[in-house]
C-alpha atoms as a PDB file:
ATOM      1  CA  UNK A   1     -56.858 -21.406 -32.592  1.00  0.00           C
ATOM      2  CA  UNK A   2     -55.658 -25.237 -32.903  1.00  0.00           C
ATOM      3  CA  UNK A   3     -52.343 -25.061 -34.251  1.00  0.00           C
ATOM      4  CA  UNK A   4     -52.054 -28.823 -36.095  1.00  0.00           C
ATOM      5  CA  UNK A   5     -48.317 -30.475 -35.353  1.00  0.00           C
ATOM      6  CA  UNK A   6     -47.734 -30.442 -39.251  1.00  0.00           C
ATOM      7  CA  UNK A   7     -48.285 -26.871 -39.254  1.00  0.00           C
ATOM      8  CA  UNK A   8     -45.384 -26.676 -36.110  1.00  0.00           C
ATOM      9  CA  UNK A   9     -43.189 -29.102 -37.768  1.00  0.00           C
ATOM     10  CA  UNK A  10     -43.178 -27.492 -40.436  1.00  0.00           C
ATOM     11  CA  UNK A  11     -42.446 -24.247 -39.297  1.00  0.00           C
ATOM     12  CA  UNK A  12     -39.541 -25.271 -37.677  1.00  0.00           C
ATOM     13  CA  UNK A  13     -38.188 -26.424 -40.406  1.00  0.00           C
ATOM     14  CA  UNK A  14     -38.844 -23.586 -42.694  1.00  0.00           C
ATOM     15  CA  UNK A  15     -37.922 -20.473 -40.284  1.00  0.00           C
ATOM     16  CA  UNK A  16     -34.243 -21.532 -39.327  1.00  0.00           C
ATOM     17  CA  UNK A  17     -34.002 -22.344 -43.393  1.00  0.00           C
ATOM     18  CA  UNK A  18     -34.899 -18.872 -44.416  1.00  0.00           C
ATOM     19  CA  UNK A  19     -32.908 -17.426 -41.562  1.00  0.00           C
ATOM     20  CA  UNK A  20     -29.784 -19.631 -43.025  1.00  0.00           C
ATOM     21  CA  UNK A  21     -30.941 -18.218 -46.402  1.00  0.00           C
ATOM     22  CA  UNK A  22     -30.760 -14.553 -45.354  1.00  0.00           C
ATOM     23  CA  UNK A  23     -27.367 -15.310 -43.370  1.00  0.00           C
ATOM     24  CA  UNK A  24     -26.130 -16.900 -46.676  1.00  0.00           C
ATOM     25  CA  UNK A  25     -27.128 -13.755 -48.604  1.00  0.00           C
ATOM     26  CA  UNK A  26     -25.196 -11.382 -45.839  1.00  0.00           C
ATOM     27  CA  UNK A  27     -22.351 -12.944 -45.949  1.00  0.00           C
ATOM     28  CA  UNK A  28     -22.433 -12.787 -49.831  1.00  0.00           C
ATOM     29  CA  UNK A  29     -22.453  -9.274 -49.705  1.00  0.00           C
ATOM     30  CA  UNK A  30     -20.019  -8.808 -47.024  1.00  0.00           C
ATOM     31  CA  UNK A  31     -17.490 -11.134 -49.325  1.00  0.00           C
ATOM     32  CA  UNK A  32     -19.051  -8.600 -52.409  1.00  0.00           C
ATOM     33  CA  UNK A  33     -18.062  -5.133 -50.450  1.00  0.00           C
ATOM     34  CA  UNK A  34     -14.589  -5.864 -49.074  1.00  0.00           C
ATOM     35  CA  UNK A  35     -13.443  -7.138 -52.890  1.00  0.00           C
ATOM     36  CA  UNK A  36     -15.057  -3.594 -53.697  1.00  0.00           C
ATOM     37  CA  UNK A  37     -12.421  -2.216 -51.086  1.00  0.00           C
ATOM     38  CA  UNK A  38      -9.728  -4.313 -52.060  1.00  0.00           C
ATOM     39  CA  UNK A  39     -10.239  -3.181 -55.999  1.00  0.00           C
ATOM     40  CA  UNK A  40      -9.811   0.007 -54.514  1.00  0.00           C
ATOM     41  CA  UNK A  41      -6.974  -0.299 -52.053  1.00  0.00           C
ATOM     42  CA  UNK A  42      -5.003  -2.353 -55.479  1.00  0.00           C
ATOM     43  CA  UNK A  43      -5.595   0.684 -57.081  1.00  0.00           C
ATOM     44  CA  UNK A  44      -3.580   2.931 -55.025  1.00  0.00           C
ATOM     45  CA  UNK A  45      -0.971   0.412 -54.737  1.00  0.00           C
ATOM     46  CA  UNK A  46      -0.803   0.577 -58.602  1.00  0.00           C
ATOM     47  CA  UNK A  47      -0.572   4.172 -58.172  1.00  0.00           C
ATOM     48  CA  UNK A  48      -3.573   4.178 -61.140  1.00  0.00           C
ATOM     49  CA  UNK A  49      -7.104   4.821 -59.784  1.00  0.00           C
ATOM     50  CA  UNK A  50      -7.869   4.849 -63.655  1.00  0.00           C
ATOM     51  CA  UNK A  51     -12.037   2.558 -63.597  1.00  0.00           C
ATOM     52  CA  UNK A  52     -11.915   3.684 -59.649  1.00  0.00           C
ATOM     53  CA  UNK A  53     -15.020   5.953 -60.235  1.00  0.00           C
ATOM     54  CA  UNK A  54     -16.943   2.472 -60.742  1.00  0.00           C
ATOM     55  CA  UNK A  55     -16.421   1.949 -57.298  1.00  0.00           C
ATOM     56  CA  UNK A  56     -18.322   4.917 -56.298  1.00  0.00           C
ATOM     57  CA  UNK A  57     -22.184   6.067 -56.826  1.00  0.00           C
ATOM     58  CA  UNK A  58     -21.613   9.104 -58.536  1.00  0.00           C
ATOM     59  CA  UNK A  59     -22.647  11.328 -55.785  1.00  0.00           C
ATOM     60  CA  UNK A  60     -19.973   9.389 -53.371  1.00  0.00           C
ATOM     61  CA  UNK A  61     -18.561  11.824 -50.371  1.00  0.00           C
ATOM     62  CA  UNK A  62     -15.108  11.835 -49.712  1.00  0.00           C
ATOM     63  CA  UNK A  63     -13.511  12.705 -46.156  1.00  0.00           C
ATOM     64  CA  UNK A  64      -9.957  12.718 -45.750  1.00  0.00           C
ATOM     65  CA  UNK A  65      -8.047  13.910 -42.332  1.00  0.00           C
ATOM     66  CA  UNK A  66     -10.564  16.527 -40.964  1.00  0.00           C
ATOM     67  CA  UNK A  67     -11.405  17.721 -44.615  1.00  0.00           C
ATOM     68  CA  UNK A  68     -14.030  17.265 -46.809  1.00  0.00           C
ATOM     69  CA  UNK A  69     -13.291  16.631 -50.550  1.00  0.00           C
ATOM     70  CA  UNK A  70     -16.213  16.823 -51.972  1.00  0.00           C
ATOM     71  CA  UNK A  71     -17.136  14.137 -54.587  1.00  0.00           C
ATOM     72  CA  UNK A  72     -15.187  11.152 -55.508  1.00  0.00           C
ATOM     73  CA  UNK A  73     -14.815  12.525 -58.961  1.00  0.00           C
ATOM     74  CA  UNK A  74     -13.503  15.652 -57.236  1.00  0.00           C
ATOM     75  CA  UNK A  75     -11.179  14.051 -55.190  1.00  0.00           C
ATOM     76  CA  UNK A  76      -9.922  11.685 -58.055  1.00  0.00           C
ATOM     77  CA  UNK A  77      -9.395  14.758 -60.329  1.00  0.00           C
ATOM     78  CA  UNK A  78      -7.805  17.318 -57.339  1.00  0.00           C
ATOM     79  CA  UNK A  79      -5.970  15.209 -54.920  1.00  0.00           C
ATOM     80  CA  UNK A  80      -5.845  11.434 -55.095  1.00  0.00           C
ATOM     81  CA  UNK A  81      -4.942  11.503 -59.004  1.00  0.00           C
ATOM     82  CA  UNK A  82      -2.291  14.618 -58.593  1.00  0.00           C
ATOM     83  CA  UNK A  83      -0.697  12.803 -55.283  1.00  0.00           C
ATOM     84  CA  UNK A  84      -0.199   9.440 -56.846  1.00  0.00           C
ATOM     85  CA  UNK A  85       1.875  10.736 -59.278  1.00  0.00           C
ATOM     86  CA  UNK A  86       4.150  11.683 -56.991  1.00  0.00           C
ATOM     87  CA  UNK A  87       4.891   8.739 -55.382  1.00  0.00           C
ATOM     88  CA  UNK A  88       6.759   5.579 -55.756  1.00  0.00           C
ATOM     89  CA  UNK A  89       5.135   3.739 -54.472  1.00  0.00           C
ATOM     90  CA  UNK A  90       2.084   3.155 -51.881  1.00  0.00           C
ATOM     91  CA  UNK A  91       2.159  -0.136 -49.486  1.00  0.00           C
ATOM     92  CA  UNK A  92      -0.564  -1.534 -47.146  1.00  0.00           C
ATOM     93  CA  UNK A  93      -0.210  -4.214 -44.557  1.00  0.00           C
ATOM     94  CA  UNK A  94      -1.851  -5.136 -41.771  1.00  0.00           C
ATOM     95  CA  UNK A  95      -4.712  -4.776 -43.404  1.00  0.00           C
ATOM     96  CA  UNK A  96      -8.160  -5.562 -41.369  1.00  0.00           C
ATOM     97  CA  UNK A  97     -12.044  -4.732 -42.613  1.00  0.00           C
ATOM     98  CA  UNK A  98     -15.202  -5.805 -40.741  1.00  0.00           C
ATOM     99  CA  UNK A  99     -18.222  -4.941 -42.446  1.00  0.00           C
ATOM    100  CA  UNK A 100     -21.754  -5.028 -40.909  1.00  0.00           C
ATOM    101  CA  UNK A 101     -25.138  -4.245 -42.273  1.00  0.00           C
ATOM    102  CA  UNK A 102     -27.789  -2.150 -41.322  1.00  0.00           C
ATOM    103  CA  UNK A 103     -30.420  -2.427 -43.235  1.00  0.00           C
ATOM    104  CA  UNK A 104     -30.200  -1.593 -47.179  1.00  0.00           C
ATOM    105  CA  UNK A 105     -26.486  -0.645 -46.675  1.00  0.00           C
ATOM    106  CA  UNK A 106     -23.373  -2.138 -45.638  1.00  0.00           C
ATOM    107  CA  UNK A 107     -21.066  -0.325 -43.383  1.00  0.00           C
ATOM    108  CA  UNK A 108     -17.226  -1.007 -43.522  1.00  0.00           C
ATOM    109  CA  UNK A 109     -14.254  -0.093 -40.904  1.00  0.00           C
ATOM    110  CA  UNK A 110     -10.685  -0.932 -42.423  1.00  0.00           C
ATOM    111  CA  UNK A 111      -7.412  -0.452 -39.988  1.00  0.00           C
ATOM    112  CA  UNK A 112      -3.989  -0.325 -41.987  1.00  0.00           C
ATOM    113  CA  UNK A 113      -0.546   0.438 -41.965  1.00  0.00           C
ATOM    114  CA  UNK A 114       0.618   2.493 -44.977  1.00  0.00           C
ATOM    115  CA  UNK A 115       3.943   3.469 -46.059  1.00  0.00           C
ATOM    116  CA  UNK A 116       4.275   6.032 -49.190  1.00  0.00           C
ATOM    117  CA  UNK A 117       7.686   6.659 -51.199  1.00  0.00           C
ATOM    118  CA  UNK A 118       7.552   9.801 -52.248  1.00  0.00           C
ATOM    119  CA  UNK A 119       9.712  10.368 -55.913  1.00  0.00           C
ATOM    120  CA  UNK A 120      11.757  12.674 -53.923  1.00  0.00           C
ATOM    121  CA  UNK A 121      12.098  12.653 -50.075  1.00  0.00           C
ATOM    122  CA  UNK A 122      11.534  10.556 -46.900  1.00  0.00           C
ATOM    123  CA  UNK A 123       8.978   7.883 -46.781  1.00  0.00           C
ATOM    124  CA  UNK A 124       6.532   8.292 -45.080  1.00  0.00           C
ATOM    125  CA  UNK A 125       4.537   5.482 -42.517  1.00  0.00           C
ATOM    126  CA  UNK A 126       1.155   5.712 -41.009  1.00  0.00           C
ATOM    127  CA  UNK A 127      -1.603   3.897 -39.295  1.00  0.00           C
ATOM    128  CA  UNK A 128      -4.641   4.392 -41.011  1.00  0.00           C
ATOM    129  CA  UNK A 129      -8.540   3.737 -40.683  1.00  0.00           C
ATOM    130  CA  UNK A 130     -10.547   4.184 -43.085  1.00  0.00           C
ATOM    131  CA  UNK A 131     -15.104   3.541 -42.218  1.00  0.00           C
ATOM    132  CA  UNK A 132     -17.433   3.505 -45.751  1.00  0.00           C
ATOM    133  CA  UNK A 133     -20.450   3.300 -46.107  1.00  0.00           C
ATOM    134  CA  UNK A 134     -21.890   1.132 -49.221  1.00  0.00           C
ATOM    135  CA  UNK A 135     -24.908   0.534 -50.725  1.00  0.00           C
ATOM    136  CA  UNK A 136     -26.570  -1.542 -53.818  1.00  0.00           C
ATOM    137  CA  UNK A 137     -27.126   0.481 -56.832  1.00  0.00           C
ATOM    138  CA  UNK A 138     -28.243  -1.832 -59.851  1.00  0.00           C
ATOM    139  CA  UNK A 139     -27.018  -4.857 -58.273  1.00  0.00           C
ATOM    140  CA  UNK A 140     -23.751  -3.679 -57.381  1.00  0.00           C
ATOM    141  CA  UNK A 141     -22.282  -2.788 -54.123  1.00  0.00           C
ATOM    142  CA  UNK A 142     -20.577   1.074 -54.138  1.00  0.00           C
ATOM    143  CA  UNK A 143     -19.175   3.169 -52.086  1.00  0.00           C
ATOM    144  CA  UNK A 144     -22.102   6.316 -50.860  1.00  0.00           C
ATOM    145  CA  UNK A 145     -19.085   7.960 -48.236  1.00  0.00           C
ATOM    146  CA  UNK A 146     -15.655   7.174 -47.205  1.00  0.00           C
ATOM    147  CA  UNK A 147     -13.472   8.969 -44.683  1.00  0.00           C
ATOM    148  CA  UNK A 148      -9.987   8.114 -43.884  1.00  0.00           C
ATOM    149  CA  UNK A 149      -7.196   9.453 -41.563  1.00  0.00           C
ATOM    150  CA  UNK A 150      -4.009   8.801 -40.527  1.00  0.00           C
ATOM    151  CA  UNK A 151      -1.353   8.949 -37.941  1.00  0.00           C
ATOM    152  CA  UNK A 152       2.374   8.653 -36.794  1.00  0.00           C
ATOM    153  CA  UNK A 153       2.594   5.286 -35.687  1.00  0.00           C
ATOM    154  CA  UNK A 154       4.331   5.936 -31.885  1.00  0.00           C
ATOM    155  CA  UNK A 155       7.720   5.849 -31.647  1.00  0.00           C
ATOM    156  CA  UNK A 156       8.682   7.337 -35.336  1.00  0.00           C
END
């Protein structure tokens, strides 16, 4: 098979330009599913996870510090809701995410610091990470699964 040099040139000017296409795209979507973990990381900050659930598909798993909490509904109705309104006041910093993709979904690792003022009590501080796993559902990026933990940073 005689492969004409129009056929080559052009080629190798098509290839890279759908490769720079699809790159374009990714990184798109990477920008699209850490401002979906940012809306949600605001939220707690608010202390209001009120329009959270939009963040979610609605059969989202939740894993918090070796526990399974079911559904994100679940979780917003048993824990997260009841524990916010005990606090203060929630703060993040040193706040990292890196998202990659494999495939159809997007897969997210945050690292954080966290401190929590509790209405009564001692603060509290923590390291935390936090790995999600996201996927499009009518256009949208949401979170499938999310697990979390936390730790004493050393020293404290």
């Amino acid at each position: 098979m005689n492969i004409g040099m129009k056929t080559i040139m052009a080629l190798s000017i098509a290839l890279p330009a759908a490769a720079w296409a699809q790159s374009d795209a990714r990184a798109a979507d990477a920008r699209v599913v850490k401002a979906v973990l940012s809306s949600y990381k605001k939220a707690i900050e608010k202390l209001d996870a009120a329009g959270t659930e939009r963040l979610f598909t609605t059969n989202a798993q939740i894993f918090e510090t070796g526990a399974s909490e079911g559904s994100y509904t679940t979780y917003l109705a048993h824990h997260l809701g009841p524990e916010l309104k005990q606090f203060k006041s929630f703060r993040f910093s040193d706040y990292k995410v890196d998202v990659r993709f494999e495939g159809p979904v997007a897969l997210a690792t945050e690292t954080y610091r966290y401190r929590i003022q509790p209405k009564t009590g001692e603060a509290a501080e923590r390291l935390g990470v936090a790995s999600s796993v996201l996927k499009k559902v009518g256009g949208s990026w949401k979170i499938v699964s999310m697990h979390n933990s936390a730790r004493k940073p050393k020293g404290s």
